[in-house]
Every structure is written in structure tokens, then in C-alpha cells.
C-alpha atoms as a PDB file:
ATOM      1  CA  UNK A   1      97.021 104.869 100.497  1.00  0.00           C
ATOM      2  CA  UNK A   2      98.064 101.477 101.780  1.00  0.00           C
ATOM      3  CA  UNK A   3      96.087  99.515  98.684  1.00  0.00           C
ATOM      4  CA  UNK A   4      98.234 102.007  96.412  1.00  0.00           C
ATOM      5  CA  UNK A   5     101.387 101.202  98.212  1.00  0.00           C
ATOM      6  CA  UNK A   6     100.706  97.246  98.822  1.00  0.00           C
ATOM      7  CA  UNK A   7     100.113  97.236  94.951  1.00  0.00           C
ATOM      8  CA  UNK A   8     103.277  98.219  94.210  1.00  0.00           C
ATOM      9  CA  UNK A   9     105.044  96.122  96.569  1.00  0.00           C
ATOM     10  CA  UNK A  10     102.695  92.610  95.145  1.00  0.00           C
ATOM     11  CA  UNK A  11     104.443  93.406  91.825  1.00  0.00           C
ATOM     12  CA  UNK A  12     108.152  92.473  93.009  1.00  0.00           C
ATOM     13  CA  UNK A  13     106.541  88.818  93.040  1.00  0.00           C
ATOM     14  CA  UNK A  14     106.291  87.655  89.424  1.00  0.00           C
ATOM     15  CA  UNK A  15     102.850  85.538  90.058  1.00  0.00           C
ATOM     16  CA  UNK A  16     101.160  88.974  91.665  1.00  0.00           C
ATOM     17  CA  UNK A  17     102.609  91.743  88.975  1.00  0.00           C
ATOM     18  CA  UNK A  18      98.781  91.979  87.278  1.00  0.00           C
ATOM     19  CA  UNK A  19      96.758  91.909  90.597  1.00  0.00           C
ATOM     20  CA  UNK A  20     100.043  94.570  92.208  1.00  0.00           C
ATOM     21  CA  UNK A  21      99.367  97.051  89.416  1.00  0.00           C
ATOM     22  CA  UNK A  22      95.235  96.557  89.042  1.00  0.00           C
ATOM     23  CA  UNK A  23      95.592  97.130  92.758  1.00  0.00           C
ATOM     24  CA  UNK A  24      97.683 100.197  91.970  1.00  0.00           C
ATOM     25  CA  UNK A  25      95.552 101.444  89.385  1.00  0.00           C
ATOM     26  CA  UNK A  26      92.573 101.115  90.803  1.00  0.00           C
ATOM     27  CA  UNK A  27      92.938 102.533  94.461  1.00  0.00           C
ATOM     28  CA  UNK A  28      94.824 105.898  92.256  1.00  0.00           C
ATOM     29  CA  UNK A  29      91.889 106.298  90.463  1.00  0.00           C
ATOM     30  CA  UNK A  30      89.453 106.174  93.345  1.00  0.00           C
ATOM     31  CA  UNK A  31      91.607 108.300  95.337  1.00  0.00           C
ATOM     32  CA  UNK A  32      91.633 110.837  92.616  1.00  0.00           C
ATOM     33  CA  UNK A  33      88.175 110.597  92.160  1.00  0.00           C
ATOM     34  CA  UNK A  34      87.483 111.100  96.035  1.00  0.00           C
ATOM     35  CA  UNK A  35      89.438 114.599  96.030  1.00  0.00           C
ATOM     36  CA  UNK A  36      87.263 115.178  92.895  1.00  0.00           C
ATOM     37  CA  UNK A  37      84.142 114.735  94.111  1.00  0.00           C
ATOM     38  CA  UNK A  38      84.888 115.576  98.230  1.00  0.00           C
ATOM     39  CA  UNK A  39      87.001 118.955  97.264  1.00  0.00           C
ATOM     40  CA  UNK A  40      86.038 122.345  96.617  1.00  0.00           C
ATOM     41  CA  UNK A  41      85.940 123.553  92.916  1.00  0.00           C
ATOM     42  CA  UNK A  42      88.726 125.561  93.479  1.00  0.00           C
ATOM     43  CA  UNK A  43      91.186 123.359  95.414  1.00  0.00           C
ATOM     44  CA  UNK A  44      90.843 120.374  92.623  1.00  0.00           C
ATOM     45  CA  UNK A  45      92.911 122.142  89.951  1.00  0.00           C
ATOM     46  CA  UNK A  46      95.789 122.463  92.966  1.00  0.00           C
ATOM     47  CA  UNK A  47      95.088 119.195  94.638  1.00  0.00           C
ATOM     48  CA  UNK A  48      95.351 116.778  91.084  1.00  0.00           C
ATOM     49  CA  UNK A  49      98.188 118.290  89.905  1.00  0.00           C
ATOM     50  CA  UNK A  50     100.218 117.657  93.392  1.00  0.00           C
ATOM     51  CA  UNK A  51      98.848 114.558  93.627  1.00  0.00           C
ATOM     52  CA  UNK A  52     100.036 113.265  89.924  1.00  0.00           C
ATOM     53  CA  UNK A  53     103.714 112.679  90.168  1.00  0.00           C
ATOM     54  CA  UNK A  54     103.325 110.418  93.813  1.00  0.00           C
ATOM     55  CA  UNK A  55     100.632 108.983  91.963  1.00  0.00           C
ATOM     56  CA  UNK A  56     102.636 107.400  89.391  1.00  0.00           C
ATOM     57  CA  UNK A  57     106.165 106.894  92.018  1.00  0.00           C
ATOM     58  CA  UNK A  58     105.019 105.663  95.276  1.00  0.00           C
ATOM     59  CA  UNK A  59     104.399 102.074  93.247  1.00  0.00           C
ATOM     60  CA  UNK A  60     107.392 101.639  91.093  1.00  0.00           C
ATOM     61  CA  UNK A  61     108.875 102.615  94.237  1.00  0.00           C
ATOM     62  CA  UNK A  62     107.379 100.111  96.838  1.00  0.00           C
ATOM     63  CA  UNK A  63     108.126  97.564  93.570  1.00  0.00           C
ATOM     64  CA  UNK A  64     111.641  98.041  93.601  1.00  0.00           C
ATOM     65  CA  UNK A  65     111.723  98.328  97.491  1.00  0.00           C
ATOM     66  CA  UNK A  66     109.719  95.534  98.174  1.00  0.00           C
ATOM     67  CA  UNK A  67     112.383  93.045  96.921  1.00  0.00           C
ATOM     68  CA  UNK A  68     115.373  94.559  98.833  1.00  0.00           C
ATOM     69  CA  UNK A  69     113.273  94.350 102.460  1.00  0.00           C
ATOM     70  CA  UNK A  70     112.544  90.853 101.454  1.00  0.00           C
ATOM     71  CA  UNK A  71     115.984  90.181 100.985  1.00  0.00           C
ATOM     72  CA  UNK A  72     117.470  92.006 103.726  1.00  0.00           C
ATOM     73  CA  UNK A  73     115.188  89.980 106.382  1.00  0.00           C
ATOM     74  CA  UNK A  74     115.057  86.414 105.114  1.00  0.00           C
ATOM     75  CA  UNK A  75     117.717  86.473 101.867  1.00  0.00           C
ATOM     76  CA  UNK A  76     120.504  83.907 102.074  1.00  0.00           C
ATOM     77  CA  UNK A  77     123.656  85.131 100.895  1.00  0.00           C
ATOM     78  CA  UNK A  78     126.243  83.437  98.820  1.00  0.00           C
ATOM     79  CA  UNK A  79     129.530  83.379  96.735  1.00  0.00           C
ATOM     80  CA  UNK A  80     129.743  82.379  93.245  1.00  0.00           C
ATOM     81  CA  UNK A  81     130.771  82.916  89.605  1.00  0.00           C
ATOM     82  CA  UNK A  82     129.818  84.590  86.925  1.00  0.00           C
ATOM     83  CA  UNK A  83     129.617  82.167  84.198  1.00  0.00           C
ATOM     84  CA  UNK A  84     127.879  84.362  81.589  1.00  0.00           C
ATOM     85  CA  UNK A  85     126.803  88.381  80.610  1.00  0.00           C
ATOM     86  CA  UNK A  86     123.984  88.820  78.558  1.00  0.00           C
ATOM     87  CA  UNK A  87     122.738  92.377  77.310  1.00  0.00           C
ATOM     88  CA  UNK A  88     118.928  92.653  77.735  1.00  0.00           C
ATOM     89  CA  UNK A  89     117.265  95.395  76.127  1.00  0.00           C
ATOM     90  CA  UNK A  90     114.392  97.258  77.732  1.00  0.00           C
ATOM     91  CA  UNK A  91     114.028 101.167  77.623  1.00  0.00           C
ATOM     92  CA  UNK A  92     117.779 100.771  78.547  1.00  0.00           C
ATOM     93  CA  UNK A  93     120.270  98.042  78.127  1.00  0.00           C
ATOM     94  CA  UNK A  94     120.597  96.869  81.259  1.00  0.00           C
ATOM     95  CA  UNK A  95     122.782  93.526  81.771  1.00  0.00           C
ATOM     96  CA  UNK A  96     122.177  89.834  83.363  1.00  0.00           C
ATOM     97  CA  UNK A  97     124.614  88.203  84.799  1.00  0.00           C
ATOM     98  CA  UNK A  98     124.418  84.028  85.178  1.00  0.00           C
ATOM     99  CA  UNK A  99     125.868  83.549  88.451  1.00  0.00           C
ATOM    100  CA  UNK A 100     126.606  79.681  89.199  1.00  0.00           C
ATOM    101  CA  UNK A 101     126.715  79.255  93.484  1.00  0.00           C
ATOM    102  CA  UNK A 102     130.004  77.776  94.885  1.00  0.00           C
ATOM    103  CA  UNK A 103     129.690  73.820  96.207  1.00  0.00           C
ATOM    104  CA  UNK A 104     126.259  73.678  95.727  1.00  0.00           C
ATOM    105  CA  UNK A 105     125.564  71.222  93.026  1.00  0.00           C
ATOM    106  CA  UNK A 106     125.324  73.974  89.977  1.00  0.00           C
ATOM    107  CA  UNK A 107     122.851  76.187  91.436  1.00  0.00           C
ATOM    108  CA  UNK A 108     122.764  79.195  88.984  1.00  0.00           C
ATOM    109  CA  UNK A 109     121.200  83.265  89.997  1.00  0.00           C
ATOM    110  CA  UNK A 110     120.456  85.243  86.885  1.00  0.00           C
ATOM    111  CA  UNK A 111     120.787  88.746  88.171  1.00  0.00           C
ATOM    112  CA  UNK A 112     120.792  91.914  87.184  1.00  0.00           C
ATOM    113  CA  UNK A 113     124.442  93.582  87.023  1.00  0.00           C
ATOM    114  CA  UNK A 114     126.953  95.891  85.810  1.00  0.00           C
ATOM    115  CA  UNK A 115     128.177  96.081  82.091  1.00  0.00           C
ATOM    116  CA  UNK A 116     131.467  95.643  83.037  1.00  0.00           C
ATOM    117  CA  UNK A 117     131.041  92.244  85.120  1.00  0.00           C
ATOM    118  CA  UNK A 118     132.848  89.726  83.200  1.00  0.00           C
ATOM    119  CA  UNK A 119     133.084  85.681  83.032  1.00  0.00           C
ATOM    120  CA  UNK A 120     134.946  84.244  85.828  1.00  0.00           C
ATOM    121  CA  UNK A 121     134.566  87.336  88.561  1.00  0.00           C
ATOM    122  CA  UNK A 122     133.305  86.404  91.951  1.00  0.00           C
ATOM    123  CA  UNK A 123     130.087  88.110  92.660  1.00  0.00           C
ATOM    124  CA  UNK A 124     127.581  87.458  95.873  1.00  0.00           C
ATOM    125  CA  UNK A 125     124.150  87.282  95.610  1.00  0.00           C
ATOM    126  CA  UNK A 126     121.237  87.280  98.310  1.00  0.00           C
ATOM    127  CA  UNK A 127     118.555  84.781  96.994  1.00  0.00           C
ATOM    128  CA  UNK A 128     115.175  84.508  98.854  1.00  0.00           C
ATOM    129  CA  UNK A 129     114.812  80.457 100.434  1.00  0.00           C
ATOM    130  CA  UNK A 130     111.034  80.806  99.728  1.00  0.00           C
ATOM    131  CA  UNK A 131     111.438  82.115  95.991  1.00  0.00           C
ATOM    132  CA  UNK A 132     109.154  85.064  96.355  1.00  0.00           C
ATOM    133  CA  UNK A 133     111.628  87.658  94.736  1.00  0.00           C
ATOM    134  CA  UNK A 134     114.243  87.479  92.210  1.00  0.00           C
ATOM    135  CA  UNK A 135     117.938  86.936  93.749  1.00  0.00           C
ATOM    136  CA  UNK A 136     119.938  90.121  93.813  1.00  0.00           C
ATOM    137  CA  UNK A 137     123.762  91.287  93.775  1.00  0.00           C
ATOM    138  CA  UNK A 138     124.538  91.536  97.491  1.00  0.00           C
ATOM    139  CA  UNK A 139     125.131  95.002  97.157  1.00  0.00           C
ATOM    140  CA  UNK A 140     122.144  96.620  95.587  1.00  0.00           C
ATOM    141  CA  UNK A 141     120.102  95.089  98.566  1.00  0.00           C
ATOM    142  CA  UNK A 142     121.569  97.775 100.634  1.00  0.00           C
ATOM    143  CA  UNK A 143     120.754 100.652  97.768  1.00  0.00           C
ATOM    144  CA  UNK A 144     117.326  99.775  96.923  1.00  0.00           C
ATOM    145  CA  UNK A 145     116.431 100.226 100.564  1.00  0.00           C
ATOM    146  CA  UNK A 146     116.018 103.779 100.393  1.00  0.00           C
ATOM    147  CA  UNK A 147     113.334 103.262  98.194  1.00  0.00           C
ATOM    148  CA  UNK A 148     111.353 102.012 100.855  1.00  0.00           C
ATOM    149  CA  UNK A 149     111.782 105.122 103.201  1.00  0.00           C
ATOM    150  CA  UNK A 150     110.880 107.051  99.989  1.00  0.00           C
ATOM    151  CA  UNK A 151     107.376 105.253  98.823  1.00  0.00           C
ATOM    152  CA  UNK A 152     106.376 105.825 102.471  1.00  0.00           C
ATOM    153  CA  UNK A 153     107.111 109.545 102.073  1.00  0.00           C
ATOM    154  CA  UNK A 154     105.319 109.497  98.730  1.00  0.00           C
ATOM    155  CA  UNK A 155     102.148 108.191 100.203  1.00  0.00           C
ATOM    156  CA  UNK A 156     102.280 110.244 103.427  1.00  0.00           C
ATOM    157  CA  UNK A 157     102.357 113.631 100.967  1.00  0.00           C
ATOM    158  CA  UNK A 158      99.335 111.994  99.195  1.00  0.00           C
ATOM    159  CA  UNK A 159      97.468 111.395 102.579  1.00  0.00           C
ATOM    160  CA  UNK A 160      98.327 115.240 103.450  1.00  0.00           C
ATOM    161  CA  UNK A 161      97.266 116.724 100.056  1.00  0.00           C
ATOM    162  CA  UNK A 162      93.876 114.320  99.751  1.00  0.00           C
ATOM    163  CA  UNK A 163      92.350 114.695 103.586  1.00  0.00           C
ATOM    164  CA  UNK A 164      93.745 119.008 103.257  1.00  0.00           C
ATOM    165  CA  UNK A 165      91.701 118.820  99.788  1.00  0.00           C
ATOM    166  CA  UNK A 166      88.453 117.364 101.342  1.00  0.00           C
ATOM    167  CA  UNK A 167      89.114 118.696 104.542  1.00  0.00           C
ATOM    168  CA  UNK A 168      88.374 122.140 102.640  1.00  0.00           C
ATOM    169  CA  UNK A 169      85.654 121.220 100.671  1.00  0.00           C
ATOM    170  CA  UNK A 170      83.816 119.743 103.796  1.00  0.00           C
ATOM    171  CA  UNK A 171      84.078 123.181 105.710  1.00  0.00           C
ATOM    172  CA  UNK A 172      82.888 124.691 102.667  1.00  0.00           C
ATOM    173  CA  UNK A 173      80.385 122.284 102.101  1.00  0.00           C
ATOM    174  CA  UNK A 174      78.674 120.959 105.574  1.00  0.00           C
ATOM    175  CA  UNK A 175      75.788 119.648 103.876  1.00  0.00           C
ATOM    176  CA  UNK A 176      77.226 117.423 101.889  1.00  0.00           C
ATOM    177  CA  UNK A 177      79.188 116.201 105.255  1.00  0.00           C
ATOM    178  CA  UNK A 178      75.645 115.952 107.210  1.00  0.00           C
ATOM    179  CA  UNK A 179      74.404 113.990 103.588  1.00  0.00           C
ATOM    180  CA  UNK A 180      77.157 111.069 103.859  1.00  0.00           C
ATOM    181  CA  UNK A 181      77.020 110.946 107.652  1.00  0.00           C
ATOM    182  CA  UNK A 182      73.327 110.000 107.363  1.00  0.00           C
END
């Protein structure tokens, strides 16, 4: 569970997204394959199928958490302009926002913002002194938190449903137990 969640969380650093979701990938699939092999034939139709959905969440959610924690305990916060919006198209249009940092010699945040943010508002942004994540608008920091509290609860619910799973299967089967402990 932590390799699943820690994978998530490496991808909010742009050097680590591959190794984050390899990491992701690979500790799902061997968890998966666990229940398969651990769990009774019939508790692995109930036990996948529960197991899915966290699967796939508890790392896009550590992802987008992992920035906002970051942020929150060593971000920097400052006061600047926008000097630019840009539209940038994913599975959504989703805008960027150039922000240029008062007094400090030009310093200029591309962040992600709101499609009505216009040239010339005042916006804050928390930027990380060590560069790990990408700056953010001061006040997303704050919402993306909960994302945090809910990758945790993601992977607890996949701890429960995976050690219930082959819990069952090693009452049922005690020799395979006796076999591994061996």
C-alpha cells in the first residue's frame, strides 16, 4: 500500500512522473495478484472488483495531494500580476496564467487558474524554494489538501479488502499457510 501511494505522490515532481507511476503500476498489479493467488476462489470475484476503483484513485490522488502538502509546509508565498492567460487543452481546457512576482527582478509563476483571470489582476502564488513542485494559486493549496486525507482513506479500504481477502483464503486453506511459512 505505501509503494502504491508513494508512487503517486513521486509523480507531482516532474523528474520522478515515470518512476511515480511504474511504482504505481507495479505495486497494483502485485497487490492484485497477491489477493489472486492468497484468496479463496470465491472471495476473488468480490475482492477485485472492490479493489478496482481505489486502485486507479489513491495515485492521482496522492499526485495532486502531494504538491499542496509540499506547499503548505515549505511554499513561499507571494503577490504578483498576471501578465498573460493562455488556454491549454488537455481532456479539458483548463487555463495558465503567467504570473510576474512583485519587486523581485521579473520572476514569473505559470500556474494553473481560472478562465476568467484576466491581465493585470493581482493573484498570490505559493512557489516551493527548492523547486520540487510546480507553484500554485495560494488558494487551491488549501483545496487540494483534502486529497491527501482521501488517498489515505483509499489505501486503508485496500489494506482492509486485501488482508479480509487472504485472511479468508488462509483459514480455508492452512496448508498453503504452513507451505509459505516453511
Amino acid at each position: 500500500m505505501t509503494l502504491h501511494l508513494l508512487g503517486g505522490a513521486l509523480g507531482a515532481n516532474d523528474g520522478m512522473r515515470l518512476p511515480g507511476i511504474l511504482l504505481s503500476v507495479v505495486s497494483g498489479v502485485g497487490l492484485m495478484k497477491v489477493v489472486w493467488v492468497l484468496a479463496t476462489p470465491l472471495v476473488r470475484p468480490l475482492a477485485h472488483p472492490l479493489m478496482l476503483v481505489p486502485l486507479l484513485a489513491v495515485p492521482v490522488l496522492a499526485y495532486g495531494s502531494a504538491g499542496a502538502i509540499v506547499l503548505r509546509e515549505r511554499g513561499v508565498t507571494h503577490s504578483g500580476v498576471v501578465t498573460a492567460v493562455t488556454p491549454w487543452r488537455g481532456k479539458v481546457t483548463e487555463y495558465l496564467c503567467r504570473v510576474r512576482e512583485d519587486g523581485s527582478g521579473g520572476i514569473t509563476d505559470t500556474i494553473f487558474c481560472e478562465r476568467d483571470n484576466r491581465p493585470g489582476e493581482r493573484m498570490n502564488v505559493v512557489r516551493d524554494p527548492g523547486a520540487w513542485v510546480r507553484p500554485q494559486r495560494a488558494g487551491s493549496v488549501a483545496d487540494d489538501q483534502i486529497q491527501a486525507v482521501l488517498a489515505v482513506a483509499g489505501s486503508v479500504f485496500l489494506l482492509v479488502v486485501a488482508v479480509s481477502a487472504t485472511a479468508m483464503g488462509a483459514a480455508v486453506r492452512p496448508k498453503l499457510v504452513r507451505a509459505w511459512q516453511q
